[in-house]
N, C-alpha and C. Protein backbone atom coordinates (compact mmCIF):
# COMPACT_ATOMS: atom_id res chain seq x y z
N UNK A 1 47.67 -101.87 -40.05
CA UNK A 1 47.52 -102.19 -38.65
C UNK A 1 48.80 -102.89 -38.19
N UNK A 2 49.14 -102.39 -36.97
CA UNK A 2 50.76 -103.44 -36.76
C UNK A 2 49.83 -103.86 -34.69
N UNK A 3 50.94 -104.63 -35.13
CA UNK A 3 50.34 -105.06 -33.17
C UNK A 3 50.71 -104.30 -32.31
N UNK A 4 51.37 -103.02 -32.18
CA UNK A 4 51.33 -101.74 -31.23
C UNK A 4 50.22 -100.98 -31.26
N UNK A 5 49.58 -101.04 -32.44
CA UNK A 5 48.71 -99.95 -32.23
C UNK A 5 47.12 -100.87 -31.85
N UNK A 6 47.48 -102.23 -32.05
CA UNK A 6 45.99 -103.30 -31.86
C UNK A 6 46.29 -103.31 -30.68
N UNK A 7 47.81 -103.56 -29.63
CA UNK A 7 47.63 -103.36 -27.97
C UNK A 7 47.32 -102.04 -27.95
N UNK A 8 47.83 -101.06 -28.06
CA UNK A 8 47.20 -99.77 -28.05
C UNK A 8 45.90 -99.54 -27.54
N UNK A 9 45.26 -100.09 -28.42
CA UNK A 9 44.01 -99.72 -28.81
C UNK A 9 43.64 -100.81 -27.66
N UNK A 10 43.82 -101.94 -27.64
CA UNK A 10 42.94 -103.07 -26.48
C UNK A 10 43.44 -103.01 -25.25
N UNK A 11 44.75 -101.87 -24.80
CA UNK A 11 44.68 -101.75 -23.82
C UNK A 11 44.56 -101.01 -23.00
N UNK A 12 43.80 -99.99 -23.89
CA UNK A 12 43.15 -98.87 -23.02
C UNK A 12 43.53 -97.32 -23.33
N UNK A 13 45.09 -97.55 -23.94
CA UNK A 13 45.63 -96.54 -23.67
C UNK A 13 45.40 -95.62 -25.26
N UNK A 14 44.40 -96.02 -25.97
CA UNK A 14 43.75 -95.29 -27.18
C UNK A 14 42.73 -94.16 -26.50
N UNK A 15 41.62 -94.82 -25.51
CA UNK A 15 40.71 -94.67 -25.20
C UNK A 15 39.65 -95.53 -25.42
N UNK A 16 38.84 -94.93 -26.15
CA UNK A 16 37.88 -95.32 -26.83
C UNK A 16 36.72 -95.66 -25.82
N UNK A 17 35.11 -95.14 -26.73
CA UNK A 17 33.92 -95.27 -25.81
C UNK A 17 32.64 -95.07 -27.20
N UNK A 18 32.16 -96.31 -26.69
CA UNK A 18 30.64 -96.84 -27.34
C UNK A 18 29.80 -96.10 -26.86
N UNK A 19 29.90 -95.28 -28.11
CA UNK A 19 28.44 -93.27 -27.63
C UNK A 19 27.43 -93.47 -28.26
N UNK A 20 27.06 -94.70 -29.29
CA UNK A 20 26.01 -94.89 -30.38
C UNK A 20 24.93 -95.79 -29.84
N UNK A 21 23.65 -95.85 -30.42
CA UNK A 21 22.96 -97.29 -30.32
C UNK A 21 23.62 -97.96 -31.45
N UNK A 22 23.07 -99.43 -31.89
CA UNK A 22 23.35 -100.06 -32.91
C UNK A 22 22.32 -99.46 -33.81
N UNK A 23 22.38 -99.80 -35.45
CA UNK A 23 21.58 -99.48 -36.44
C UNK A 23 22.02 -100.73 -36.63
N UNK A 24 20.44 -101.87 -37.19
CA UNK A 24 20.18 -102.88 -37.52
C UNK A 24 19.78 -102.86 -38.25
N UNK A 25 19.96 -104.05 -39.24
CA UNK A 25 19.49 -104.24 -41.14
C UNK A 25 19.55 -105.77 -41.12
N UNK A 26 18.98 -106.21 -42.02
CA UNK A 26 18.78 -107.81 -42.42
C UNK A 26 19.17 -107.77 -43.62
N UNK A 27 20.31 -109.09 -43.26
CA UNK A 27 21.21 -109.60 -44.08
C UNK A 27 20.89 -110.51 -45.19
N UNK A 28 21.38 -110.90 -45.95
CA UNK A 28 21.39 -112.45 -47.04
C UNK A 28 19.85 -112.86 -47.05
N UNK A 29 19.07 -111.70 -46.97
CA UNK A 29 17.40 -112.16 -47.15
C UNK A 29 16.81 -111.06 -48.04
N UNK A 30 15.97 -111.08 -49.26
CA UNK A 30 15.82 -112.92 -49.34
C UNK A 30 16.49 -113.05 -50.51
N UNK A 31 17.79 -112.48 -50.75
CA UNK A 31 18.56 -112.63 -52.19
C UNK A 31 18.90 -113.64 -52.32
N UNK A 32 19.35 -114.99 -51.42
CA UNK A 32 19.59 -116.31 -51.51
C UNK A 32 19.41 -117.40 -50.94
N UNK A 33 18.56 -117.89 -51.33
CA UNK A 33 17.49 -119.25 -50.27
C UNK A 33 18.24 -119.82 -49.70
N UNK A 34 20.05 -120.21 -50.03
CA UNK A 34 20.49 -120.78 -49.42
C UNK A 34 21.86 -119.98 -47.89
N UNK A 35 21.90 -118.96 -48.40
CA UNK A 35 22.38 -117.94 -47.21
C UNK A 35 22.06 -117.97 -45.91
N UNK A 36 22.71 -117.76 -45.00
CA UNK A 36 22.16 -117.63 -43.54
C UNK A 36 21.54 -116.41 -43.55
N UNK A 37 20.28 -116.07 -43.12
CA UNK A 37 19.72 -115.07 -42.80
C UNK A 37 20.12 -114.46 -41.12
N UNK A 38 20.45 -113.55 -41.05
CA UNK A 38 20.78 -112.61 -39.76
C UNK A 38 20.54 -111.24 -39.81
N UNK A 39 20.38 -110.40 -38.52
CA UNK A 39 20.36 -108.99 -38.43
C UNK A 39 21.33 -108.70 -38.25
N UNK A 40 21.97 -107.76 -38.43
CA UNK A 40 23.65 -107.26 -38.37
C UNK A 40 23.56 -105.73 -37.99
N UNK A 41 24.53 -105.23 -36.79
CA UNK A 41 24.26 -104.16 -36.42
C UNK A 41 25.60 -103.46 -36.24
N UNK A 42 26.08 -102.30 -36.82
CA UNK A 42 26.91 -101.40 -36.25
C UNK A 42 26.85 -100.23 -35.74
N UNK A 43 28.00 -100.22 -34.80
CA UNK A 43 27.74 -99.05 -33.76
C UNK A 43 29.49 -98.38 -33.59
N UNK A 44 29.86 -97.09 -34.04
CA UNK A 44 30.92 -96.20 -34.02
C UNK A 44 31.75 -96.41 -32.19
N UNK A 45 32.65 -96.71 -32.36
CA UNK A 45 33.64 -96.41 -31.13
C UNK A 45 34.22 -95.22 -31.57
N UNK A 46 34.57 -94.07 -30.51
CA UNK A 46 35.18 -93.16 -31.02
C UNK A 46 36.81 -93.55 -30.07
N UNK A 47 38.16 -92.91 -30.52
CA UNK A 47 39.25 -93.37 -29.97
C UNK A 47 40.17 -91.95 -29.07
N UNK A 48 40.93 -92.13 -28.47
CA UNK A 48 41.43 -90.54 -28.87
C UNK A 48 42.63 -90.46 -29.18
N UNK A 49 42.87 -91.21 -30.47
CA UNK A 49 43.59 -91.37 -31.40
C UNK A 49 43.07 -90.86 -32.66
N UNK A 50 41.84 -90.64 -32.27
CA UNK A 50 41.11 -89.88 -33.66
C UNK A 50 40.79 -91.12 -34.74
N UNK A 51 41.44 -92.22 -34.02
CA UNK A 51 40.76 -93.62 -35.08
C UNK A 51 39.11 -93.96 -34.69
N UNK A 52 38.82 -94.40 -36.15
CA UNK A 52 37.44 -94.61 -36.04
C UNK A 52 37.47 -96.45 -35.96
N UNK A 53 36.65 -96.45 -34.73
CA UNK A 53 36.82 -98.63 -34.71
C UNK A 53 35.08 -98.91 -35.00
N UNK A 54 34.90 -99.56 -35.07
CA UNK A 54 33.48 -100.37 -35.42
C UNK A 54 33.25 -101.08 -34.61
N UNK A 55 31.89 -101.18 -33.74
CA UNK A 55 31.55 -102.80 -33.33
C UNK A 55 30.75 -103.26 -33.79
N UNK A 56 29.99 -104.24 -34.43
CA UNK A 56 29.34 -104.73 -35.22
C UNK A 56 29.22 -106.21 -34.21
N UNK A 57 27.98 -106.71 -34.51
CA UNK A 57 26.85 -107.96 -34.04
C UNK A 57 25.92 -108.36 -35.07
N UNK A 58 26.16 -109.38 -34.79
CA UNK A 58 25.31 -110.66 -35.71
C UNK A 58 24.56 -111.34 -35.15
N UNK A 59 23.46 -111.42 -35.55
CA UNK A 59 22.43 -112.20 -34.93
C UNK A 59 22.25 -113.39 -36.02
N UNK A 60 22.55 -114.80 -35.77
CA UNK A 60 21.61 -115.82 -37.02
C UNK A 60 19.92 -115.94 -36.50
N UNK A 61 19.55 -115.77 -37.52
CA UNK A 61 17.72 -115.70 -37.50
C UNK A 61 17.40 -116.90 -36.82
N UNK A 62 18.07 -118.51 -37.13
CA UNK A 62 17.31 -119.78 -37.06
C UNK A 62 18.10 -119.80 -35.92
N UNK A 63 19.28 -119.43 -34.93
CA UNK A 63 19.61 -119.79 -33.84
C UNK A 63 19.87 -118.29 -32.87
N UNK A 64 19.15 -117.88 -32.57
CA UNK A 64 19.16 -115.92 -32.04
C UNK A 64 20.35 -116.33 -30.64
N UNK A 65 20.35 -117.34 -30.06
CA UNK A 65 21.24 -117.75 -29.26
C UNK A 65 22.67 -117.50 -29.55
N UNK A 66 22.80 -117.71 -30.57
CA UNK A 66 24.65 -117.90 -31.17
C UNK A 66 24.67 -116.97 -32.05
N UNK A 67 25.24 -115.70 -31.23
CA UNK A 67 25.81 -114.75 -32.25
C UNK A 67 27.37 -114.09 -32.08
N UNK A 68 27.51 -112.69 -32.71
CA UNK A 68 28.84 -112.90 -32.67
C UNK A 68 29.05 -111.13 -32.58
N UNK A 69 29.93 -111.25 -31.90
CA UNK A 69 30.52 -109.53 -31.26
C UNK A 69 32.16 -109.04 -31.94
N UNK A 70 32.29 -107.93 -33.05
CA UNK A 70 32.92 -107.80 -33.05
C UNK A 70 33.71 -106.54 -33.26
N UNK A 71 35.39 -106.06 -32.35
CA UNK A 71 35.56 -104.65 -32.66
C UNK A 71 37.17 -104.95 -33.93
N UNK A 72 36.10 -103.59 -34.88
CA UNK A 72 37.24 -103.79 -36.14
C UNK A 72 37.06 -102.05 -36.69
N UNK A 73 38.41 -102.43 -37.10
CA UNK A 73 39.42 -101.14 -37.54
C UNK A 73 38.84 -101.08 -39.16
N UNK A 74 38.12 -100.42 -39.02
CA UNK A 74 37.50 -100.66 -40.89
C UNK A 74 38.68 -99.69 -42.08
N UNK A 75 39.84 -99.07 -41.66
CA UNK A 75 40.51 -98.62 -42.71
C UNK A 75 41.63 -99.74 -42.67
N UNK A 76 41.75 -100.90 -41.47
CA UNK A 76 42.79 -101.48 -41.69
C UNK A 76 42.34 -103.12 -42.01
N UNK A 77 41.12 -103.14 -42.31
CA UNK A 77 40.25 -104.22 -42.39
C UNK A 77 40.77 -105.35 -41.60
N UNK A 78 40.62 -104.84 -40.27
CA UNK A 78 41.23 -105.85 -39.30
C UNK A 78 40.08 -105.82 -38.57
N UNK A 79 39.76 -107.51 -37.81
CA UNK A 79 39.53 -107.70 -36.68
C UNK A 79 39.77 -108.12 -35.29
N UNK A 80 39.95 -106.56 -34.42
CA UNK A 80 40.76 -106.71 -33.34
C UNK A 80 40.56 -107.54 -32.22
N UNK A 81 39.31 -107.49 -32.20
CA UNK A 81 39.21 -108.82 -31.02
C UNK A 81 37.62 -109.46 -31.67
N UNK A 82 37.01 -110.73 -31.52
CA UNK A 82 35.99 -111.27 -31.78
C UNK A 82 35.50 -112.22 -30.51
N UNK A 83 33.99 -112.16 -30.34
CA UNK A 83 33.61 -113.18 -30.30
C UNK A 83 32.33 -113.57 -30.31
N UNK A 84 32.16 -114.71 -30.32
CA UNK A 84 31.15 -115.65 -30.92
C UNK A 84 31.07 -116.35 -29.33
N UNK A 85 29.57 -115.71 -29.76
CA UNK A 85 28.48 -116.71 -28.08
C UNK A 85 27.75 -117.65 -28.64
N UNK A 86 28.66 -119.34 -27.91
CA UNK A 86 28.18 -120.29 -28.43
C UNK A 86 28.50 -120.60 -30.10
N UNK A 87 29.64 -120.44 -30.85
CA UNK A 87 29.83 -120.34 -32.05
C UNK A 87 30.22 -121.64 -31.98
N UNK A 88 30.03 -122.33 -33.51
CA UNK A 88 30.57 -123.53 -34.20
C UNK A 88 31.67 -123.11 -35.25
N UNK A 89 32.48 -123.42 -35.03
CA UNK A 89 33.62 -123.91 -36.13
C UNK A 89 34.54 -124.73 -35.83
N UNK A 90 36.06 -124.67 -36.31
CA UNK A 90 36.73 -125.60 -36.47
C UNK A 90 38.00 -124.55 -36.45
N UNK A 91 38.99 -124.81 -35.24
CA UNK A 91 40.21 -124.17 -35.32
C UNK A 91 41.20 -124.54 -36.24
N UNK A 92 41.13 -124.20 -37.43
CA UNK A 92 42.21 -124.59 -38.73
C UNK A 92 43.38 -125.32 -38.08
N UNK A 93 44.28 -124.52 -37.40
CA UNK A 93 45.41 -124.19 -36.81
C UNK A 93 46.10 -125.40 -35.69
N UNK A 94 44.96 -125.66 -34.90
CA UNK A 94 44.79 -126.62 -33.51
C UNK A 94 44.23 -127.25 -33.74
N UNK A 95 43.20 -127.41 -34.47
CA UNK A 95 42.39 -128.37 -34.83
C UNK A 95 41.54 -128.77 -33.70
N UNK A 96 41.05 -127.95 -32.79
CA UNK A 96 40.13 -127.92 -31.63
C UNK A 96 39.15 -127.86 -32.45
N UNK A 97 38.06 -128.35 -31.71
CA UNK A 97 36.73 -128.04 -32.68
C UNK A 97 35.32 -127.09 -31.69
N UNK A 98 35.13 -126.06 -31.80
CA UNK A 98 34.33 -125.62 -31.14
C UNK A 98 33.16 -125.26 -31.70
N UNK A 99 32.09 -126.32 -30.75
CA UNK A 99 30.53 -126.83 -31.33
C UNK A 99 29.99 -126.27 -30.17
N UNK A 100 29.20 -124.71 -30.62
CA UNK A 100 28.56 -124.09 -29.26
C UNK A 100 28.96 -124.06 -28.45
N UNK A 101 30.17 -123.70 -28.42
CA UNK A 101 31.29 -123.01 -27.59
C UNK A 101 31.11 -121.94 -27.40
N UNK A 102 31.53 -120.31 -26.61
CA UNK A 102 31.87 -119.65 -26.18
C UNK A 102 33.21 -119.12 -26.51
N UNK A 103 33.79 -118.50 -27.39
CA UNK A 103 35.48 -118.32 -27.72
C UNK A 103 35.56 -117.27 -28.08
N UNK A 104 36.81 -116.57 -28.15
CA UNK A 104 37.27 -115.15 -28.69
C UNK A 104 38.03 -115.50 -29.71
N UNK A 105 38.55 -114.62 -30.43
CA UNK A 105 39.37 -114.46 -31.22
C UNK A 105 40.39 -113.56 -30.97
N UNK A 106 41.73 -113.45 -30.66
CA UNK A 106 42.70 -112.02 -30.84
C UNK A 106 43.52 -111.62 -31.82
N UNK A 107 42.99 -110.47 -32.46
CA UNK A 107 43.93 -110.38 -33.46
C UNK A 107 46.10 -110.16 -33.20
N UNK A 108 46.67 -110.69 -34.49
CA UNK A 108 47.94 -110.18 -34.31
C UNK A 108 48.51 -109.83 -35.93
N UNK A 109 49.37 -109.40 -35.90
CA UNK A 109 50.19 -109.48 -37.57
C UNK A 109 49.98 -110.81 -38.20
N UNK A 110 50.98 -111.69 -37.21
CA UNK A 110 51.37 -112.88 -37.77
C UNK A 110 49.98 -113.93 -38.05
N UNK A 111 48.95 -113.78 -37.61
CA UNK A 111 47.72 -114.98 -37.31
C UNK A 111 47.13 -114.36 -37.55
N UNK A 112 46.78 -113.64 -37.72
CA UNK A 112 45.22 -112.76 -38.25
C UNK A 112 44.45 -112.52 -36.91
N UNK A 113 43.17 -113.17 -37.03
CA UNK A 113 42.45 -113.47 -35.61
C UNK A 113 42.50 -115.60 -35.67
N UNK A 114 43.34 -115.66 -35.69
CA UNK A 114 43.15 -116.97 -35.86
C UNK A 114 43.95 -117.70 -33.78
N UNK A 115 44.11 -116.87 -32.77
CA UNK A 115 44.31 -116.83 -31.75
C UNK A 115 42.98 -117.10 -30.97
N UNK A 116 42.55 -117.69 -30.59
CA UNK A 116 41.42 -118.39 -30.35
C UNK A 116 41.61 -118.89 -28.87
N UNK A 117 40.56 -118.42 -27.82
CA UNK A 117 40.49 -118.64 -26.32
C UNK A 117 39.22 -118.83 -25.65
N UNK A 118 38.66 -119.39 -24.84
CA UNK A 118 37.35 -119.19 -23.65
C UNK A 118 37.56 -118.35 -23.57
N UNK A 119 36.55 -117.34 -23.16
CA UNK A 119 36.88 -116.47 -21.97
C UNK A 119 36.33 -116.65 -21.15
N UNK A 120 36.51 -116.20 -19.69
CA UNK A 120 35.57 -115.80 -18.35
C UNK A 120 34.75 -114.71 -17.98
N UNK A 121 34.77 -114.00 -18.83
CA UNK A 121 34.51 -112.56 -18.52
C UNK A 121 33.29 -111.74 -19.16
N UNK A 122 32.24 -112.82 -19.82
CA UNK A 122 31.40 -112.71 -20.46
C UNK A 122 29.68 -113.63 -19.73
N UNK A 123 29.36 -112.45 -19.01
CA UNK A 123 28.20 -112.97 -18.26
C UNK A 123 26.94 -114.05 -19.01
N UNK A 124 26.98 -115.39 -19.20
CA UNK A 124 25.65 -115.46 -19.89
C UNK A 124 25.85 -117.06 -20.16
N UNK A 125 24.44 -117.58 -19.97
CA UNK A 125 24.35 -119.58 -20.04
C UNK A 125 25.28 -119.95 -21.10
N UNK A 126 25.99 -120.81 -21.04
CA UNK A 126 27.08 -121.27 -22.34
C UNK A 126 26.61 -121.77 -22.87
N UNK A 127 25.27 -122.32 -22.47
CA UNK A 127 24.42 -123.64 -23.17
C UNK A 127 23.60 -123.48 -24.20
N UNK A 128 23.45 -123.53 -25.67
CA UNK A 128 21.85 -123.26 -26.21
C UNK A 128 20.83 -123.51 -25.37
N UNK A 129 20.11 -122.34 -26.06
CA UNK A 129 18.88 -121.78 -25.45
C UNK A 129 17.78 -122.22 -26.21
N UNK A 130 17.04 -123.64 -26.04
CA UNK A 130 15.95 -123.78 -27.00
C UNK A 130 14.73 -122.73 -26.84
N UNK A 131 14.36 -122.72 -28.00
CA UNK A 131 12.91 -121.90 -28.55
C UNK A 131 13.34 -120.56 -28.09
N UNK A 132 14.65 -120.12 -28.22
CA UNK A 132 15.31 -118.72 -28.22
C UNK A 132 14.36 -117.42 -29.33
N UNK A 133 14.20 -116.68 -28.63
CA UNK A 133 13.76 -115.86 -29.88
C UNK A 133 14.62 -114.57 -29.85
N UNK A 134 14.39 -113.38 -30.74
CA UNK A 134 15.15 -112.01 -30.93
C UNK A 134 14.99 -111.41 -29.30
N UNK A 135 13.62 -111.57 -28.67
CA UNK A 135 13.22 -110.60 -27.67
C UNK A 135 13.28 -111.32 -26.54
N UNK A 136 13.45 -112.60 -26.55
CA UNK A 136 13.75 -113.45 -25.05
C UNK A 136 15.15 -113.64 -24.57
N UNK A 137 16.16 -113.07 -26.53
CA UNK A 137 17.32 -112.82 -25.64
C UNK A 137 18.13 -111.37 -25.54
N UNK A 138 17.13 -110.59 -25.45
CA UNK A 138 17.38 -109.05 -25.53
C UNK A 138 18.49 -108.41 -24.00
N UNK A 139 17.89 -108.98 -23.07
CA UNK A 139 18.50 -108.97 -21.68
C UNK A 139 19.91 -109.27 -22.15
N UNK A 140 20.32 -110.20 -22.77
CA UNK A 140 21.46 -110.74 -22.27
C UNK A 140 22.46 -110.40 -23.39
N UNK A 141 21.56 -109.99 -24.58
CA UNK A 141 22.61 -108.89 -25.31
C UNK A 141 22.67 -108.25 -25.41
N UNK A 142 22.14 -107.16 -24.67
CA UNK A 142 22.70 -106.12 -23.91
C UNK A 142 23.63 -106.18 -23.23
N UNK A 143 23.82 -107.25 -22.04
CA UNK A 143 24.52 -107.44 -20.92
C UNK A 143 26.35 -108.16 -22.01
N UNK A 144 26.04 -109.07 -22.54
CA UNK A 144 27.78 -109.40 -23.35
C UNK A 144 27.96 -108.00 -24.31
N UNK A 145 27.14 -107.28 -24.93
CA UNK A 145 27.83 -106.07 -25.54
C UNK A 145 28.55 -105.10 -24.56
N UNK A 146 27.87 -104.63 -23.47
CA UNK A 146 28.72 -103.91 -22.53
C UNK A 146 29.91 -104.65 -21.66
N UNK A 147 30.07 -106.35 -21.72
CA UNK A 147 31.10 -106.93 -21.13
C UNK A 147 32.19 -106.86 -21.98
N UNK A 148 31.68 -106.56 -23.70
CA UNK A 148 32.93 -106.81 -24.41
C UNK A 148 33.55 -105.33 -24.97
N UNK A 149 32.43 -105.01 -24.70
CA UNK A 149 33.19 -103.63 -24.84
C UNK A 149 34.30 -103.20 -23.63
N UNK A 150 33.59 -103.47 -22.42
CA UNK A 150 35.00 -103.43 -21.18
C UNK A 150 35.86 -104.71 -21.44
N UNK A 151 36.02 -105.67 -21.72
CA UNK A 151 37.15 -106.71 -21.83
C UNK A 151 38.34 -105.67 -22.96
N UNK A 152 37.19 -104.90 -24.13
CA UNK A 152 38.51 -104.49 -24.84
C UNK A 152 39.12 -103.32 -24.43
N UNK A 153 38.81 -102.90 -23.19
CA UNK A 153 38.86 -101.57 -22.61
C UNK A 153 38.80 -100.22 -22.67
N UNK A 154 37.66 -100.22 -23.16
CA UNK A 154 36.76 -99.02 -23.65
C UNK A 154 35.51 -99.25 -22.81
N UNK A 155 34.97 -98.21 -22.77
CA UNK A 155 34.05 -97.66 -21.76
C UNK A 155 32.74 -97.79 -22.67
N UNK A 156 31.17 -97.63 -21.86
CA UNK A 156 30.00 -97.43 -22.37
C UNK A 156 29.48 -96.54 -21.71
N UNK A 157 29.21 -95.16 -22.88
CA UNK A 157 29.18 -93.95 -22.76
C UNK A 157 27.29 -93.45 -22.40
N UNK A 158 27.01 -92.74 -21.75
CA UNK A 158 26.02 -92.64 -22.01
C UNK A 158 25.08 -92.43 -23.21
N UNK A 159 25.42 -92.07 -24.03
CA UNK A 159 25.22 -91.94 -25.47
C UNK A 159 24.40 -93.12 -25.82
N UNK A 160 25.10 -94.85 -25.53
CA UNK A 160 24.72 -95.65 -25.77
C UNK A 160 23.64 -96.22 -24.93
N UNK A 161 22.30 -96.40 -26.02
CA UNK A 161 21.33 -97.08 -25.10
C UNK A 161 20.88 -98.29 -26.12
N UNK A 162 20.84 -99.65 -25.54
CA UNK A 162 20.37 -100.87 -26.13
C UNK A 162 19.07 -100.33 -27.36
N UNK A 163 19.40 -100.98 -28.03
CA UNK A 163 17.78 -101.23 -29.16
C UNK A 163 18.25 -102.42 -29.75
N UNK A 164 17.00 -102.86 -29.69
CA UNK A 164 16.48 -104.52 -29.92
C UNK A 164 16.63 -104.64 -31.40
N UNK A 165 17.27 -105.83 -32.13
CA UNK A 165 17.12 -106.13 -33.11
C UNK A 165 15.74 -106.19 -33.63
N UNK A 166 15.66 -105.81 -35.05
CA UNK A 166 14.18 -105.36 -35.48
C UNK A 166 13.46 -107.11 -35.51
N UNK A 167 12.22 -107.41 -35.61
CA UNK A 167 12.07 -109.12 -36.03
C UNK A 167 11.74 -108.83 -37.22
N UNK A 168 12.30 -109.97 -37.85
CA UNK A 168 12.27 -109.99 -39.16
C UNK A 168 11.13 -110.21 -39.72
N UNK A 169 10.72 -109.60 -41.25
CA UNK A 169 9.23 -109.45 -41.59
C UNK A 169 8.98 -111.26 -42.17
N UNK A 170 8.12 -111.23 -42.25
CA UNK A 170 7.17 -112.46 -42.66
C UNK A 170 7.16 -112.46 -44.01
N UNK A 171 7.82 -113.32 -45.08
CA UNK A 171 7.52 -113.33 -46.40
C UNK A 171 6.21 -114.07 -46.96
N UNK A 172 5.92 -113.48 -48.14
CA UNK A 172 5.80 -114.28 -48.60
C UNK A 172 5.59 -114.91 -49.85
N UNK A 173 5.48 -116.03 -50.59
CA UNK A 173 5.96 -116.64 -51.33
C UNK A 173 5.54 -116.03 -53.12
N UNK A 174 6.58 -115.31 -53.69
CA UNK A 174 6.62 -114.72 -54.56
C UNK A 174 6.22 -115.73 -55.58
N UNK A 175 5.61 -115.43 -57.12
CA UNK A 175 5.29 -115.91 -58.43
C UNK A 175 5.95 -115.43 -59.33
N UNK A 176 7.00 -114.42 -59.41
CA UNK A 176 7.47 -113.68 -60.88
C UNK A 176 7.70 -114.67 -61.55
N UNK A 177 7.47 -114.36 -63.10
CA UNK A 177 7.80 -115.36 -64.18
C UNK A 177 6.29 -116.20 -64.82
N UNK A 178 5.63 -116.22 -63.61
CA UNK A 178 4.50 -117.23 -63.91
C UNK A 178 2.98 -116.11 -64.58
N UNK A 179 2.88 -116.79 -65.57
CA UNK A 179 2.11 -116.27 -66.23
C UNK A 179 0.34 -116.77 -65.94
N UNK A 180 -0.41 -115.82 -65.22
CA UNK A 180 -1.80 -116.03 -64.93
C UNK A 180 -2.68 -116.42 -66.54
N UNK A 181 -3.19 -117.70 -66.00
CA UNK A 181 -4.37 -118.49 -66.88
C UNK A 181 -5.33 -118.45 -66.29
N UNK A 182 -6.13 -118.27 -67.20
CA UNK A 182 -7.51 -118.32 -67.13
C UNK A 182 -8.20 -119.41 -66.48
């Protein structure tokens, strides 16, 4: 990946258009009690560059509010632009700290995605959303997937129609190992 072909590609002049729904799967459950559990979804951009880009979304299970949007070049294992609605971390770099913030990421050669901004251009409350669930915030991720798909300037094709992250099944509490007594 060099940064001609990442403006390229983010500024339109690739093409590119989101023709898929997402296909959703659940993540880090229940192989490790201590893992974040999320649904994770990808969906094919086609280019007309004949490159294949990815967008992929993350949902965390315990906060459905704060998830994360992102388009990546999967032969160049780059991520070209990101972002995270309402994300927590810590800017290595600047040492800004963003606690349920709203931020992007832009990729380059030199920084990776470590280019880090607000944006404006992403319709939706900045604020956590208590007692958020998968289906109370279905509206509105719909509405930032089609904003970020136009911020990176690519189109939403008819092809693409929303589907709801699946809810996650109900476990429950396994015994292997334990041997039944009488």
């Amino acid at each position: 990946m060099t940064d001609a072909l990442a403006e390229k590609i983010l500024s339109g002049a690739a093409g590119g258009a989101l023709n898929a729904p997402f296909e959703w799967r659940q993540k880090n459950f229940p192989r490790k009690e201590s893992a974040p559990i999320h649904v994770e979804a990808t969906a094919p951009i086609r280019t007309d560059l004949g490159v294949r880009l990815d967008l992929r979304m993350r949902i965390g299970l315990d906060n459905p509010w704060e998830y994360t949007l992102m388009l990546l070049h999967p032969l160049a294992h780059a991520c070209l632009r990101r972002l995270d609605i309402r994300g927590t971390h810590l800017d290595r770099l600047g040492g800004e700290e963003f606690i349920n913030r709203t931020h992007k990421h832009k990729w380059s050669v030199a920084r990776g995605n470590k280019d880090v901004y607000a944006p404006d251009d992403i319709r939706h409350n900045p604020d956590p959303i208590p007692n958020a669930t998968l289906a109370s915030m279905d509206e509105e991720y719909d509405r930032v997937v089609r904003d970020f798909v136009l911020e990176c300037r690519m189109i939403v094709g008819a092809g693409y129609v929303w589907v709801p992250p699946p809810s996650p099944p109900v476990t429950q509490p396994t015994f292997d190992g334990l041997e039944d007594y009488p």
